[in-house]
Protein backbone atom coordinates (compact mmCIF):
# COMPACT_ATOMS: atom_id res chain seq x y z
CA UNK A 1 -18.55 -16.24 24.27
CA UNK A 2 -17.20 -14.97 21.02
CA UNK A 3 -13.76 -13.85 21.04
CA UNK A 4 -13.70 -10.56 19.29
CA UNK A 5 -10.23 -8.98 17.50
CA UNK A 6 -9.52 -5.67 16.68
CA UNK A 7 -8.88 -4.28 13.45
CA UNK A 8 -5.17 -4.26 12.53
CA UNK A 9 -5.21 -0.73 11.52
CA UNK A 10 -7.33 2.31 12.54
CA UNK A 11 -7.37 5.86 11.89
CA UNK A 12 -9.38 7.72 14.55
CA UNK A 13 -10.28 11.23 14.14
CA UNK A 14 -7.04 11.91 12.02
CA UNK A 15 -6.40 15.52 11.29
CA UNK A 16 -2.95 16.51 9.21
CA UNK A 17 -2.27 20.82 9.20
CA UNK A 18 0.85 22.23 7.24
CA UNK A 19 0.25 26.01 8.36
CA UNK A 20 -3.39 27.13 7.45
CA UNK A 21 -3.54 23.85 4.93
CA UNK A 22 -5.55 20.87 6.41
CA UNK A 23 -4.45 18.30 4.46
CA UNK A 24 -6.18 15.78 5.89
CA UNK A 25 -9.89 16.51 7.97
CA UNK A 26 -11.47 13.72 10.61
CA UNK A 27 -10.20 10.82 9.06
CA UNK A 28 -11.86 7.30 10.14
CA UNK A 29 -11.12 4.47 8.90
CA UNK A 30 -10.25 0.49 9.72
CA UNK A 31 -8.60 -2.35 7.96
CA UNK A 32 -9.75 -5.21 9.07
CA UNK A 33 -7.42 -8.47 9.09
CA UNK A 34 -6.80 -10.51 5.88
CA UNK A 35 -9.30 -7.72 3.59
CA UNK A 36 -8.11 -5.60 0.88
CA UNK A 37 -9.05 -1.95 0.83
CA UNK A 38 -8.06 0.38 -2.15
CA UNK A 39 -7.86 3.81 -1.43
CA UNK A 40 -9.40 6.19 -4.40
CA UNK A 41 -8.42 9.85 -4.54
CA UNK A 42 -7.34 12.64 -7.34
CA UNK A 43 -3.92 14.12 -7.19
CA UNK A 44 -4.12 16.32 -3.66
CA UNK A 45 -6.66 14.62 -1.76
CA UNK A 46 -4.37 13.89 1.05
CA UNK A 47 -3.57 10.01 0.12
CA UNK A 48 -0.22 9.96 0.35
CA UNK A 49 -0.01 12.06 3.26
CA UNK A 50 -2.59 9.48 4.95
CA UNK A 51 -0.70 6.77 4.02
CA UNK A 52 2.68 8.43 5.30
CA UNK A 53 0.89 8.82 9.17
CA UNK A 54 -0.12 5.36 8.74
CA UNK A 55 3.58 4.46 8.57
CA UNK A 56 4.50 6.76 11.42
CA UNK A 57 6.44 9.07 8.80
CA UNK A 58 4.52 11.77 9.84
CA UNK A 59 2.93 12.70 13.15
CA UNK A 60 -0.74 12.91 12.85
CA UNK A 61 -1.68 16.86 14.20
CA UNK A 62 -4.77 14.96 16.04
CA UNK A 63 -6.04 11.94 16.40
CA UNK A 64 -5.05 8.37 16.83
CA UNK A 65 -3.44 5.72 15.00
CA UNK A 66 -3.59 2.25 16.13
CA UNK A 67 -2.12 -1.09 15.18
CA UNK A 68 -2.95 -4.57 15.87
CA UNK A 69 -5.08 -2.38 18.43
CA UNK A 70 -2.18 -0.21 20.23
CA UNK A 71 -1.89 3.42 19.78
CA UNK A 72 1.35 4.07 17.71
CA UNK A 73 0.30 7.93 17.18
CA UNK A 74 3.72 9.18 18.91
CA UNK A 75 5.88 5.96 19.02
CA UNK A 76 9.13 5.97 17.88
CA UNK A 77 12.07 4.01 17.97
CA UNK A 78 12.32 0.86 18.61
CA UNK A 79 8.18 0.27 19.36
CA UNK A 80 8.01 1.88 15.82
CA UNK A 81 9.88 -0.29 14.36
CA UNK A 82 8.50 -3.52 15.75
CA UNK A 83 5.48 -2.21 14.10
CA UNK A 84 7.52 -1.68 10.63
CA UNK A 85 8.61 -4.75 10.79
CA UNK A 86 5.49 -6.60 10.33
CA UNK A 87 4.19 -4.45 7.46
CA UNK A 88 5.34 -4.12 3.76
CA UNK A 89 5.02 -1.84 1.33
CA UNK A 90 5.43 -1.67 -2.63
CA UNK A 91 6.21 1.92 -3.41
CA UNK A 92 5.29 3.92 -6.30
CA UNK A 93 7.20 3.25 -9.52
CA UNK A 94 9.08 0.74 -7.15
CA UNK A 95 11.40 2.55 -5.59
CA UNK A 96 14.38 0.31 -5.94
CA UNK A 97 18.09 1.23 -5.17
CA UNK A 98 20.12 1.22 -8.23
CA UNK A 99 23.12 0.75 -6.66
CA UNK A 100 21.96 -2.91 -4.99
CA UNK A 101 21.73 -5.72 -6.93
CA UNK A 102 18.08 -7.32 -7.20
CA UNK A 103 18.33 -9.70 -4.46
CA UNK A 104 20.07 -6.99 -2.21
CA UNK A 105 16.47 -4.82 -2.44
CA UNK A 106 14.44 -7.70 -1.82
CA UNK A 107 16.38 -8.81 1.54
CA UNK A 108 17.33 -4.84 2.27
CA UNK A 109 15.58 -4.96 5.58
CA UNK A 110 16.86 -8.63 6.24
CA UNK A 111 20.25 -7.30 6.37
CA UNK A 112 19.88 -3.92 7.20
CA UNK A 113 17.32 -4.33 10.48
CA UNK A 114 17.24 -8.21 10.88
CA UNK A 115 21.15 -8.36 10.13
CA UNK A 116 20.92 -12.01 8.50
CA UNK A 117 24.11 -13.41 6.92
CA UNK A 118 24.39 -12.43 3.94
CA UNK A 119 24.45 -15.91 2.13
CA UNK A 120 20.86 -16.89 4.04
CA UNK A 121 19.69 -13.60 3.27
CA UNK A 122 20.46 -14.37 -0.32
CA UNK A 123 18.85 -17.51 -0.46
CA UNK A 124 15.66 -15.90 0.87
CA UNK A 125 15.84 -13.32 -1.65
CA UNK A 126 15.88 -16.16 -4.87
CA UNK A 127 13.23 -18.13 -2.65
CA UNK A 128 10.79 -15.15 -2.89
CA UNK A 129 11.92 -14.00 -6.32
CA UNK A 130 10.21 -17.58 -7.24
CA UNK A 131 7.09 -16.83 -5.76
CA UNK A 132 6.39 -13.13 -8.13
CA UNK A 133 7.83 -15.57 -11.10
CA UNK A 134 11.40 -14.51 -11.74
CA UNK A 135 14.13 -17.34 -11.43
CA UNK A 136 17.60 -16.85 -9.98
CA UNK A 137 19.49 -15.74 -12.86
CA UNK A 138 17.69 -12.19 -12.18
CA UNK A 139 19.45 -12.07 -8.58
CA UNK A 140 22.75 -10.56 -9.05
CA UNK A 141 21.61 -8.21 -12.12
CA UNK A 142 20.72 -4.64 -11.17
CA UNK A 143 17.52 -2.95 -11.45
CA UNK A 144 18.63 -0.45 -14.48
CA UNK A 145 18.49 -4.18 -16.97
CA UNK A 146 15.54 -5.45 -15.48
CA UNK A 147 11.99 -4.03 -17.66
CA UNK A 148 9.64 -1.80 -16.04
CA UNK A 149 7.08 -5.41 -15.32
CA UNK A 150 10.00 -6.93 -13.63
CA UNK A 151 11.02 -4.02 -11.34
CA UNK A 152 7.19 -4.09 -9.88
CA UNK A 153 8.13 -8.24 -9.51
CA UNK A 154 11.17 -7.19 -7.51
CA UNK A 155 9.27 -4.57 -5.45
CA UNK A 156 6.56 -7.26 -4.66
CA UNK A 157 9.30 -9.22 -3.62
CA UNK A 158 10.72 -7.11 -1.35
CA UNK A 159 7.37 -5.78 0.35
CA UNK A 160 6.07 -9.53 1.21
CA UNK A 161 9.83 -11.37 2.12
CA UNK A 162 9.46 -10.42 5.45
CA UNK A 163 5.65 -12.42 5.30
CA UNK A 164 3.71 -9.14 6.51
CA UNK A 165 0.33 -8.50 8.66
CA UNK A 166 -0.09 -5.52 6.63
CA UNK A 167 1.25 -4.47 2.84
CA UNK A 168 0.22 -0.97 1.93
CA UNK A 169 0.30 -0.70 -2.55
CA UNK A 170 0.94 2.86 -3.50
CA UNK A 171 -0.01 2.88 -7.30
CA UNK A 172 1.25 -0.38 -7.87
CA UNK A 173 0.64 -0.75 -11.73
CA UNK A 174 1.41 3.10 -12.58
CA UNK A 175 3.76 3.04 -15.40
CA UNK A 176 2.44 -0.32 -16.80
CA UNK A 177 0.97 -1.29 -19.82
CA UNK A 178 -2.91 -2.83 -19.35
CA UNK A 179 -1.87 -6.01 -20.42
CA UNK A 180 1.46 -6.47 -17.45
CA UNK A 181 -0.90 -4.18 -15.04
CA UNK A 182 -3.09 -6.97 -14.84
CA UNK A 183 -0.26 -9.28 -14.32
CA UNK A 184 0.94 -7.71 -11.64
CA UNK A 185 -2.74 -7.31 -10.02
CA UNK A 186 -2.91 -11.36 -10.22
CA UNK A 187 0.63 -11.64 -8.27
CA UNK A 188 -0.50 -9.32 -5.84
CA UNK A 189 -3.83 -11.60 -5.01
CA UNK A 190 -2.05 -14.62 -5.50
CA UNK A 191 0.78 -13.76 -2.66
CA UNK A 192 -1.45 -11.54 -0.35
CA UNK A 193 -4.00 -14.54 -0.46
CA UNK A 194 -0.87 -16.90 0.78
CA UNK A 195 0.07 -14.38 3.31
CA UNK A 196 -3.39 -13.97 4.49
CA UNK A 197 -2.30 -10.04 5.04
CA UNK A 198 -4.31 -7.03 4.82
CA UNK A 199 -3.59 -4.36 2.35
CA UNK A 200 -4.47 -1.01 1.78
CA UNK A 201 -3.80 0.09 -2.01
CA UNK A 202 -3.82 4.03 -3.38
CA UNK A 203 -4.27 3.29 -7.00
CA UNK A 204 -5.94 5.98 -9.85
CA UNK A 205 -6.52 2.30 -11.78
CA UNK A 206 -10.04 1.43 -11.78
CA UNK A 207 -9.27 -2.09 -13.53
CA UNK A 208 -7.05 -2.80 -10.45
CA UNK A 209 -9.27 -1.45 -7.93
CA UNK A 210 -12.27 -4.00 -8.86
CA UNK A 211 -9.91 -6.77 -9.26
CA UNK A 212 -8.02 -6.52 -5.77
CA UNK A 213 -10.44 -4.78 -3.44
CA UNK A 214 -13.33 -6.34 -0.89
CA UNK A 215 -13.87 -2.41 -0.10
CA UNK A 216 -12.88 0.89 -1.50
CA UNK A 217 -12.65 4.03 -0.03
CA UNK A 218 -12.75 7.47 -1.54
CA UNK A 219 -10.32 10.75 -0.52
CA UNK A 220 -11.53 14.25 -1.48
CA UNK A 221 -10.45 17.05 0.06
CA UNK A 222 -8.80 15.38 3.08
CA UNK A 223 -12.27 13.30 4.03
CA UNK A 224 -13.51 9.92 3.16
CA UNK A 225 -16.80 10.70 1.40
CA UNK A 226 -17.54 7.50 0.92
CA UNK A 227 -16.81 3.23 1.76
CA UNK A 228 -18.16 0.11 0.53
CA UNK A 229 -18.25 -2.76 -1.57
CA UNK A 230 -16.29 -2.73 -4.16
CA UNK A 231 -19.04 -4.25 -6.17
CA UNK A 232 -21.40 -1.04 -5.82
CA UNK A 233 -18.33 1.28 -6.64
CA UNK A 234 -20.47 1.91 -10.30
CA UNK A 235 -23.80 2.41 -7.89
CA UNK A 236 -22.40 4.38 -4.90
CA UNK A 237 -25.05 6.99 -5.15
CA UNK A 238 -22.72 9.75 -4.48
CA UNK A 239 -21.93 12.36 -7.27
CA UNK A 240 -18.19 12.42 -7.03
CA UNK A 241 -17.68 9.02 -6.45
CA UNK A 242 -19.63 8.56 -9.82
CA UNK A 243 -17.62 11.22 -11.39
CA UNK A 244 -14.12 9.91 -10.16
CA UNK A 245 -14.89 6.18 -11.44
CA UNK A 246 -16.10 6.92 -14.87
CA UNK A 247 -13.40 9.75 -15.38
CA UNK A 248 -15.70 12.71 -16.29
CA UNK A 249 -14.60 16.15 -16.44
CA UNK A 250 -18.19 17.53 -15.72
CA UNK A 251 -19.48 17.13 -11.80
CA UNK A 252 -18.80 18.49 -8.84
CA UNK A 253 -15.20 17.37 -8.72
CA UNK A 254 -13.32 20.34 -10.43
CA UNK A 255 -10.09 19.57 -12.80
CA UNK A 256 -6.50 20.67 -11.64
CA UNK A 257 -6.10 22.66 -14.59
């Protein structure tokens, strides 16, 4: 008999309401182990606020959320956090702390949750600074005199030190020039391949969303209109999907303007 696992995230039925606003409207969706899913979605579309009840940051208003195949819709505490503690997650424009040095943000939640002396935590930090390609001498330097390329590094870092199940990418190469974008995108296969993790990315880049993804996903309006391959994103067969990925102001997709 063929042991069957469950998917280590799923969205069932998930419904977000601020007021009269329903932000987001019967979402589905699974991540299965070890893929990569990227997220597509205009400014609005309720992708951050998806992401956001993914993380338990917000309460869904209905529906389920379930990891590694146990509801986590209403957990808090400490069963949240054992469930925080096996994902990462690179933030938008990084989100570092200026105040912490760069190895201090890359073991923050090795001191801070796991509590590791400070000297091992250190020398975890430099270990895993190695594997996004910056050396030691960038450890004790703060994130203000590192370059916008080596702040994503640092973020990386930080989102994969703790060796994740699941690493959610929230416009990880915003900010970036085409040339370090792509740079980044090969550091994020190269260490989520080694991890074997899944990932979920919300990215407006279509250059990083063919290089990264198995499948993409597309937000509008709070629903996913559509999923698949990310080889037939150019061939989906659905109007706003075609609109979205070759960036045309014409369709039924209406500007924010």
């Amino acid at each position: 008999m063929t042991e069957t696992t469950s998917p280590i995230l799923q969205l069932k039925n998930v419904e977000k309401h601020f007021g009269s606003n329903r932000v987001l409207r019967d979402v589905n969706l699974d991540v299965e182990r070890g893929s990569s899913l990227v997220i597509l979605g205009g400014s609005g579309s309720g992708k951050s606020v998806m992401l956001k009840c993914a993380l338990g940051l917000m309460t869904p208003t209905a529906g389920q959320i379930l990891f590694d195949g146990v509801d986590v819709t209403h957990d808090q505490g400490k069963t949240r956090e054992a469930m925080r503690a096996r994902i990462g997650m690179l933030f938008q424009s990084g989100a570092l702390f200026d105040s912490l040095t760069v190895w201090q943000n890359v073991a923050f939640r090795l001191l801070n949750a796991q509590k590791m002396n400070r000297s091992r935590a250190k020398e975890r930090a430099i270990e895993t600074l190695k594997k996004v390609r910056l050396g030691a001498s960038v450890a004790d330097l703060y994130p203000a005199e590192l370059s916008g390329g080596m702040q994503k590094r640092v973020a990386l870092a930080r989102a994969i030190i703790t060796e994740p199940d699941l690493i959610f990418f929230d416009e990880p190469t915003t900010g970036l020039d085409p040339i370090t974008a792509d740079a980044i995108n090969d550091l994020i296969l190269e260490q989520v391949n080694a991890l074997g993790a899944a990932t979920v990315t919300i990215t407006h880049d279509m250059a990083s969303a063919r290089k990264v993804a198995n499948e993409i996903a597309m937000l509008f309006e709070g629903e996913i209109i559509w999923r698949g391959p990310a080889s037939q994103i150019y061939d989906s067969g659905n109007d706003y999907v075609d609109q979205f990925v070759h960036g045309r102001a014409d369709g039924p997709i209406q500007p924010a303007i």
